[in-house]
Protein backbone atom coordinates (compact mmCIF):
# COMPACT_ATOMS: atom_id res chain seq x y z
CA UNK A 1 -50.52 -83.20 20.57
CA UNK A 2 -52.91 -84.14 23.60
CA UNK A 3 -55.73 -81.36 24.09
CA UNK A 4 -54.61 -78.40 26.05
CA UNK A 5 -55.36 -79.70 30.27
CA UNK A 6 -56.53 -75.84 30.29
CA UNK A 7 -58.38 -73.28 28.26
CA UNK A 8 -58.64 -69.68 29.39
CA UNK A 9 -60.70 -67.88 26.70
CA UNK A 10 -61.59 -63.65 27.28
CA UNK A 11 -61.01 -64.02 31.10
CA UNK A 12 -61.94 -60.72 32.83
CA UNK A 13 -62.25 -59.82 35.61
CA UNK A 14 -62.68 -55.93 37.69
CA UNK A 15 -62.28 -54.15 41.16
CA UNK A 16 -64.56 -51.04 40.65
CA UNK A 17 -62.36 -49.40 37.99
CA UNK A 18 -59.58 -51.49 38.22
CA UNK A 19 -59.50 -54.09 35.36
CA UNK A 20 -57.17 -56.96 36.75
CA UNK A 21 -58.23 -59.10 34.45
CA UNK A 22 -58.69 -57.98 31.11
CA UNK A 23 -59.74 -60.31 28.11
CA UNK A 24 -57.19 -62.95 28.46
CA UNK A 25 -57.11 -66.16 26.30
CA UNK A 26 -54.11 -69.04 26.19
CA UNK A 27 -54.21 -72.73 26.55
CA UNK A 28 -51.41 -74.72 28.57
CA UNK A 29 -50.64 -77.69 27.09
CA UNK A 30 -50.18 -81.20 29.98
CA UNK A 31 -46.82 -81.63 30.95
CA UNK A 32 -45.47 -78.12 30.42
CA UNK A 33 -43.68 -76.29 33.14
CA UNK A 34 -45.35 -72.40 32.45
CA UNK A 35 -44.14 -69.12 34.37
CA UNK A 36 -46.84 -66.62 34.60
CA UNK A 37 -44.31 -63.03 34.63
CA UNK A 38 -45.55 -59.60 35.32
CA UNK A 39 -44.62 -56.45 37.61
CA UNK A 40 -46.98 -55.91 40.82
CA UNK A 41 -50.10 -55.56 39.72
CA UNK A 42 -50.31 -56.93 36.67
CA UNK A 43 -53.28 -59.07 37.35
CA UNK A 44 -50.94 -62.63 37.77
CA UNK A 45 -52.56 -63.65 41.29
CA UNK A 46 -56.31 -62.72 40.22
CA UNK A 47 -56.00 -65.00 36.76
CA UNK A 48 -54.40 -67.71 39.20
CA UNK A 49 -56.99 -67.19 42.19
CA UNK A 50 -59.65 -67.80 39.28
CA UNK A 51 -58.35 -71.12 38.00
CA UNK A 52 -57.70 -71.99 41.25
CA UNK A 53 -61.70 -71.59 41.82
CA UNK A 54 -61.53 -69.19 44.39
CA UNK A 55 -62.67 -66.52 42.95
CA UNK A 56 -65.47 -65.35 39.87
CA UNK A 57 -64.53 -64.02 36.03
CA UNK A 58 -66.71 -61.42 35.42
CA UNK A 59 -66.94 -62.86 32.08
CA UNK A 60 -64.56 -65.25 29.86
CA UNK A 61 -64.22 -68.94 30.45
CA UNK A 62 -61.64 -71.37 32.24
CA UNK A 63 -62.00 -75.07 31.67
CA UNK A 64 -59.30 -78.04 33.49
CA UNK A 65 -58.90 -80.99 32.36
CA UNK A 66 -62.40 -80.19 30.11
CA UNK A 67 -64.41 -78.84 33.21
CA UNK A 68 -65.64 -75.57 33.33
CA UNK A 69 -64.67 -74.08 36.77
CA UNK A 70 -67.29 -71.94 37.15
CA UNK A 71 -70.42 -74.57 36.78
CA UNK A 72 -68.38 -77.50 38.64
CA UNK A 73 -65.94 -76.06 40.71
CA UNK A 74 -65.78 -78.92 42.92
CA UNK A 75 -64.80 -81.45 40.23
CA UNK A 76 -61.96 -79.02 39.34
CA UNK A 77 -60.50 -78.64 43.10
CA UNK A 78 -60.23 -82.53 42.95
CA UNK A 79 -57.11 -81.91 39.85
CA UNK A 80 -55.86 -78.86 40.93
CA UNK A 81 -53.38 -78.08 43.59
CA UNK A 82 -52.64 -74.42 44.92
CA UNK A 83 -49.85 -72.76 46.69
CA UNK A 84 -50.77 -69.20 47.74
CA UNK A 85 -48.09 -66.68 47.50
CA UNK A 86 -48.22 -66.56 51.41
CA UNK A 87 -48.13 -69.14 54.03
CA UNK A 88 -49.56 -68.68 57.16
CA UNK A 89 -48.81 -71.75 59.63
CA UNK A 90 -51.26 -73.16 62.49
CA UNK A 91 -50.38 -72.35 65.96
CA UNK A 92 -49.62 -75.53 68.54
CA UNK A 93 -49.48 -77.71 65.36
CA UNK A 94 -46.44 -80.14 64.16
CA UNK A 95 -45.88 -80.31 60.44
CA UNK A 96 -47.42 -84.27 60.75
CA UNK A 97 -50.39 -83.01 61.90
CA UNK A 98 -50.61 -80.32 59.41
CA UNK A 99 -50.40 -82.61 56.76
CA UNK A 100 -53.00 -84.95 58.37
CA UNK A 101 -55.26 -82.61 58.73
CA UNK A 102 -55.16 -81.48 55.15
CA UNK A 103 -55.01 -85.05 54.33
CA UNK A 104 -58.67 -85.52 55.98
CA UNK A 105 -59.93 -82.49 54.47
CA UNK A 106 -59.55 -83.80 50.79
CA UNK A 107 -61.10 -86.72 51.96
CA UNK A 108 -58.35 -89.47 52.85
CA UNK A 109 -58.43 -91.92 55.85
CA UNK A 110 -57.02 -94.66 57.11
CA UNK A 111 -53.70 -96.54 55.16
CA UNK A 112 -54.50 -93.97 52.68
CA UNK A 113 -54.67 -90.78 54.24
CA UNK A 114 -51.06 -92.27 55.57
CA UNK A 115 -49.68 -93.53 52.12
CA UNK A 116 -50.28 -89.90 50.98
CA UNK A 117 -48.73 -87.82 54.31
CA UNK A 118 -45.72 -90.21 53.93
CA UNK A 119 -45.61 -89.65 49.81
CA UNK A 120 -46.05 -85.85 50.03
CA UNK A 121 -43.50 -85.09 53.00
CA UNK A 122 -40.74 -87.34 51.95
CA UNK A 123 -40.81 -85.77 48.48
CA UNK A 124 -40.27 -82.47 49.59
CA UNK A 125 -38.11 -83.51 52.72
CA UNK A 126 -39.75 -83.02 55.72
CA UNK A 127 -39.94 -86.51 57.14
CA UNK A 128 -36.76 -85.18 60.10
CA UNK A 129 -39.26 -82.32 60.46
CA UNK A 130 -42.50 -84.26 61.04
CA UNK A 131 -42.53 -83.20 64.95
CA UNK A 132 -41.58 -79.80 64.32
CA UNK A 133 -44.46 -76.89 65.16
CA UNK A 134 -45.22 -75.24 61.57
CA UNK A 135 -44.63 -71.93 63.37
CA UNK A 136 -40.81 -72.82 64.14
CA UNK A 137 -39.88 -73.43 60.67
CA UNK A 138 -37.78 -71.44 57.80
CA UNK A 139 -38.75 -69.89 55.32
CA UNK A 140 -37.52 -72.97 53.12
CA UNK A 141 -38.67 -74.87 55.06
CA UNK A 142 -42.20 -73.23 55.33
CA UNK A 143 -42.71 -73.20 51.71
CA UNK A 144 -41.92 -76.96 51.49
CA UNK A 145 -44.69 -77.51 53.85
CA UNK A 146 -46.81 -75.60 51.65
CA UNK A 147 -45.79 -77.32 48.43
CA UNK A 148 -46.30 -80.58 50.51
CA UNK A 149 -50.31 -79.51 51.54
CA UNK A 150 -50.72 -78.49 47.57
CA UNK A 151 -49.38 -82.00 46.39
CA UNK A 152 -52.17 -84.34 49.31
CA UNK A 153 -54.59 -84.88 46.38
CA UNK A 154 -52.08 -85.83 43.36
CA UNK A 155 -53.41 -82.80 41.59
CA UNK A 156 -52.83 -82.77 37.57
CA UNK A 157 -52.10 -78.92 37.52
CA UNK A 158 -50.46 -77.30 40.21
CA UNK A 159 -50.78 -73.57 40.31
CA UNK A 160 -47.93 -71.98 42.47
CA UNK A 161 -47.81 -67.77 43.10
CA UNK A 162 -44.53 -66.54 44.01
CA UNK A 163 -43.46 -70.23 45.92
CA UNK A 164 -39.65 -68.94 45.73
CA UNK A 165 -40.16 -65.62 47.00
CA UNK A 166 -37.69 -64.79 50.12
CA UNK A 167 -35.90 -67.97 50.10
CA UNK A 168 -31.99 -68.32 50.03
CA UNK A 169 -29.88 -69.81 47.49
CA UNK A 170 -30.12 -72.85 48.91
CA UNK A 171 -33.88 -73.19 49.45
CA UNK A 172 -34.10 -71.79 45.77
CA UNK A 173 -31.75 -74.70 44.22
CA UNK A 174 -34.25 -77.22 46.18
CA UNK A 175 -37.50 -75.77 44.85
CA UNK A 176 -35.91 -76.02 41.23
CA UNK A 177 -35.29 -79.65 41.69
CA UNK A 178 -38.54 -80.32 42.67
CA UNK A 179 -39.99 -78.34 40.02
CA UNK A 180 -37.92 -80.42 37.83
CA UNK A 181 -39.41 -83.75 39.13
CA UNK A 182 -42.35 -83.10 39.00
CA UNK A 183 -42.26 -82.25 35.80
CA UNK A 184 -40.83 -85.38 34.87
CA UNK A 185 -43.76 -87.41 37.17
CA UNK A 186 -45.90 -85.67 34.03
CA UNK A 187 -47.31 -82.40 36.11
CA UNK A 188 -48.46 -79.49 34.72
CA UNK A 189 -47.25 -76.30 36.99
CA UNK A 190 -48.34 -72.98 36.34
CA UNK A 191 -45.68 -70.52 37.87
CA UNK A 192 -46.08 -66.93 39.16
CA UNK A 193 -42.92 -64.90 39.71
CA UNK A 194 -41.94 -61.29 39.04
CA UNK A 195 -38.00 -62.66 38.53
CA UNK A 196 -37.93 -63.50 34.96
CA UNK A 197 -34.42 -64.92 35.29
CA UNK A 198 -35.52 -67.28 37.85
CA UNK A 199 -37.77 -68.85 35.74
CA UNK A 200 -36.17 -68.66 32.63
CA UNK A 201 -34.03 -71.56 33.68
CA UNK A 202 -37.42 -73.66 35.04
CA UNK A 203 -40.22 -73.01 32.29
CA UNK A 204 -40.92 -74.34 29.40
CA UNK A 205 -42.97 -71.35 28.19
CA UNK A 206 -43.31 -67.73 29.88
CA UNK A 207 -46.84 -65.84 29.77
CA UNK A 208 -46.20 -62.00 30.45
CA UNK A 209 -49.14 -59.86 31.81
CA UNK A 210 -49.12 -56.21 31.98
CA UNK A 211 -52.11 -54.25 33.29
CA UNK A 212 -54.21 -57.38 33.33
CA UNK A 213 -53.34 -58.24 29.61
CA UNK A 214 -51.01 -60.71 27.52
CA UNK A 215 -48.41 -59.32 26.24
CA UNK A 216 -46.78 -62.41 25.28
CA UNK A 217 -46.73 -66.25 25.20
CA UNK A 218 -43.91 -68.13 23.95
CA UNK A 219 -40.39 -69.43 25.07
CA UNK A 220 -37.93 -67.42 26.16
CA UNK A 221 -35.93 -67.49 22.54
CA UNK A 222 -39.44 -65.96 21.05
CA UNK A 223 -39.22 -63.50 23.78
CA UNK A 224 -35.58 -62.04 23.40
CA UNK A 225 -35.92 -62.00 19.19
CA UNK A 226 -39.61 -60.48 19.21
CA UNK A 227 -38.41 -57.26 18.46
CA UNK A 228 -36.19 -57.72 14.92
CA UNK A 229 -35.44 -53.73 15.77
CA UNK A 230 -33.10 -54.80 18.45
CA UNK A 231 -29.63 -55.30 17.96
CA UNK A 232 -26.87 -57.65 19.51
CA UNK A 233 -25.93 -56.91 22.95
CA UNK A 234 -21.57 -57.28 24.01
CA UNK A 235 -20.26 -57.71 27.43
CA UNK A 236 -16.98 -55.93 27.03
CA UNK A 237 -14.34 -55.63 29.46
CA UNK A 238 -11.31 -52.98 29.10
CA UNK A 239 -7.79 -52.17 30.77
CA UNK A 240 -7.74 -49.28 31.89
CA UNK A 241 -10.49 -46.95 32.81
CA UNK A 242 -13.98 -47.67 32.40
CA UNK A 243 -14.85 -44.14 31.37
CA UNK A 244 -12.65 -44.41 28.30
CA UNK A 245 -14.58 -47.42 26.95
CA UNK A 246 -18.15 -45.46 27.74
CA UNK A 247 -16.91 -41.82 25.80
CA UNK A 248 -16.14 -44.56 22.94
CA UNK A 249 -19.06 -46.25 22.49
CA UNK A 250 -21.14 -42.98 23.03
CA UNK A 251 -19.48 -41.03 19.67
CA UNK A 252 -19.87 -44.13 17.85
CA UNK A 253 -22.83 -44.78 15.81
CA UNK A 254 -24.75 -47.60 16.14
CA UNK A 255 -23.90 -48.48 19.71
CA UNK A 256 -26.22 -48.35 23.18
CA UNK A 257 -24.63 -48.41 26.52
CA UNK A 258 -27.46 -50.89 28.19
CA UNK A 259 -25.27 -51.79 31.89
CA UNK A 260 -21.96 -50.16 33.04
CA UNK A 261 -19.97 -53.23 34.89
CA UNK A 262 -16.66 -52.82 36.90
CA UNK A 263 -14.22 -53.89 34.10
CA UNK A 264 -16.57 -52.32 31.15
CA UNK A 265 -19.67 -52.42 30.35
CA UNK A 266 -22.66 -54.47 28.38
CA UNK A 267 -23.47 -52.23 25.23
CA UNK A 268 -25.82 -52.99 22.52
CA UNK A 269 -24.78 -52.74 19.05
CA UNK A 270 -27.55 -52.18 16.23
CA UNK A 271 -26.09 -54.47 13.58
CA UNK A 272 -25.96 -57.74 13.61
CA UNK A 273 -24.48 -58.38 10.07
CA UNK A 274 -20.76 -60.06 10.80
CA UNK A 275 -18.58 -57.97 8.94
CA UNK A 276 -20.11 -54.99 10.87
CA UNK A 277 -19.30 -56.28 13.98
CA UNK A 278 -15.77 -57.54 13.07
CA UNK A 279 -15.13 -53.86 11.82
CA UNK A 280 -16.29 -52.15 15.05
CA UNK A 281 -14.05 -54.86 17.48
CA UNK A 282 -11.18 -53.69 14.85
CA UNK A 283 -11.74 -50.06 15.33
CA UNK A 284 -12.85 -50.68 18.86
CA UNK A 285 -9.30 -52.80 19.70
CA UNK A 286 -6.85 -50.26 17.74
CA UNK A 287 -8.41 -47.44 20.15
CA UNK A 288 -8.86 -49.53 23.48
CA UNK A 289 -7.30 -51.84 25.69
CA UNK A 290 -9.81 -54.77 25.07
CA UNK A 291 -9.68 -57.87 27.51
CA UNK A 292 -12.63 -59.41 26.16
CA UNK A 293 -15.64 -59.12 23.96
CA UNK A 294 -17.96 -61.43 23.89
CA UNK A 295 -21.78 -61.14 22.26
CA UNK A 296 -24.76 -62.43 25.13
CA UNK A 297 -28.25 -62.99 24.48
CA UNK A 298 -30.46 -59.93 25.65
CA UNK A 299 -31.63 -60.71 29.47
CA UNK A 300 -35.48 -62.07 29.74
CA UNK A 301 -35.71 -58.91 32.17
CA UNK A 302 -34.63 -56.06 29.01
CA UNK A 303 -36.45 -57.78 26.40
CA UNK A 304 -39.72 -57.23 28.53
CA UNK A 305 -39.00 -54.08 29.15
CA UNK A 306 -38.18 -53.28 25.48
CA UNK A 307 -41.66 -54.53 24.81
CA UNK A 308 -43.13 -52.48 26.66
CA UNK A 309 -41.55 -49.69 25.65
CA UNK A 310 -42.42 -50.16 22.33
CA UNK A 311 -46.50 -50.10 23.30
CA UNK A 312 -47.19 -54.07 22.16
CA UNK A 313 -49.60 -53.92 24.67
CA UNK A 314 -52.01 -55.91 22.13
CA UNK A 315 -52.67 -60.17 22.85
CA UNK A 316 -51.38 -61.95 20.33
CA UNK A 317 -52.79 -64.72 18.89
CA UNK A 318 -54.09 -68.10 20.76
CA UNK A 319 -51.00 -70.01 21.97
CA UNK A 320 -50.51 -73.46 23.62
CA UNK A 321 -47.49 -73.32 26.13
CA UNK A 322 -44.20 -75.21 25.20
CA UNK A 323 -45.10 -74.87 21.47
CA UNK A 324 -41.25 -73.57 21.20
CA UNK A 325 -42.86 -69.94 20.32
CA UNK A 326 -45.61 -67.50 20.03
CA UNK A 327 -48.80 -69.55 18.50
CA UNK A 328 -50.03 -67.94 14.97
């Protein structure tokens, strides 16, 4: 394996008494699509606002590509491309001259500065849009833009906070399929989102903060089995009333009621051994009018909070993203 494009090692970093930052350490490894998960607060935009060189640890170190951000931030910025988690577009200015004027600023000109405007908005189609005053767009359409101003210098590691936040299904869909080529064009992308689901489906790896610490670094199987205590969660669906099938499954031992759905309900049962299970469907189908039962991996949203719960507030052991698991 190639060396890690970056190395965070005891990142921290305060507000007065605040620690939003708080002894951090992993390693991304080039190539890997990573999602950086955590509820508000958790310290995800600070760690990214630091490796995006704009603003100070207060001590730890960040090196990318093998350059330490802190003594030569401006050989960093040169790899490194950074979509903010808002966008706020120039008045009396057309997305064409947005782009140029980014363009300049990173230092194109001439057939280059062009080759790179024409590059960056037909890959995230905006090329019907090129006349269009940034302040007239959607909020698709907007974040496009964005992605468009992040990708001018051919950066190595993109580092995107919350780029899917208000759009529609639609607009989502798009961003995924860019995600997904660039990926394939060899990019590393560093992902911020508070909707583990969403990237779930995109990442190769998912860092969780909490409280400005790692709580876990892995792939999303590592996630959902990291607590053996947990059982195996059913979607069941009954005829008849609901309520019967939730008085069941509350006298009978072993079983969790974790989501109450129209036609049943998602319940956890604490055994995973087969002949357990085929007993309690057999009881379960003698008692009830089952339509279906069906066993579903644990959502990436209840295994997090199951962590939590359980106080592994600790940081495990140095990982390297899209290792297929926690790093020993």
């Amino acid at each position: 394996m190639s060396d890690p494009i970056v190395k965070v090692r005891g990142l921290e970093r305060a507000f007065g008494r605040v620690r939003a930052v708080d002894g951090i350490s992993f390693d991304l490894a080039r190539g890997q699509v990573v999602g950086l998960i955590g509820a508000n607060g958790a310290g995800k935009t600070t760690a990214m606002r630091i490796m995006a060189t704009l603003d100070m640890p207060d001590s730890g170190a960040v090196t990318i590509g093998g350059v330490d951000i802190v003594d030569y931030p401006t050989r960093v910025r040169r790899h490194i491309g950074w979509m903010p988690d808002h966008f706020t577009p120039y008045s009396d200015t057309t997305v064409g001259d947005y782009l140029d004027f980014f363009g300049r600023a990173h230092g194109f000109a001439g057939a280059e500065l062009a080759r790179r405007v024409d590059e960056v908005r037909d890959f995230t189609d905006l090329v019907s849009l090129n006349d269009r005053p940034t302040t007239g767009l959607s909020k698709g359409q907007s974040q496009r833009l964005c992605l468009a101003r992040t990708l001018l210098n051919n950066p190595e590691f993109l580092i995107l906070d919350e780029p899917a936040a208000g759009l529609d299904p639609k607009a989502r869909l798009e961003f995924k399929n860019l995600v997904r080529v660039l990926r394939e064009r060899g990019k590393t992308l560093l992902i911020s989102s508070h909707i583990l689901s969403e990237l779930g489906e995109m990442c190769d790896s998912l860092i969780f903060m909490d409280a400005g610490r790692l709580v876990h670094h892995g792939d999303t199987d590592s996630l959902q089995r990291r607590d053996a205590r947990t059982g195996i969660v059913f979607e069941i669906e009954i005829h008849g009333p609901v309520a019967a099938l939730l008085d069941w499954l509350a006298v009978r031992p072993g079983w969790r009621v974790v989501e109450q759905l129209r036609d049943g309900a998602r319940a956890e049962f604490a055994s995973g051994e087969p002949g357990a299970v085929a007993a309690e469907l057999r009881r379960m189908s003698a008692e009830l009018q089952i339509v279906e039962f069906r066993r579903q991996e644990r959502r990436l949203e209840e295994a997090f909070v199951e962590m939590l719960r359980a106080g592994n507030g600790a940081p495990p052991p140095l990982p390297v993203a899209g290792n297929g698991g926690d790093a020993q």
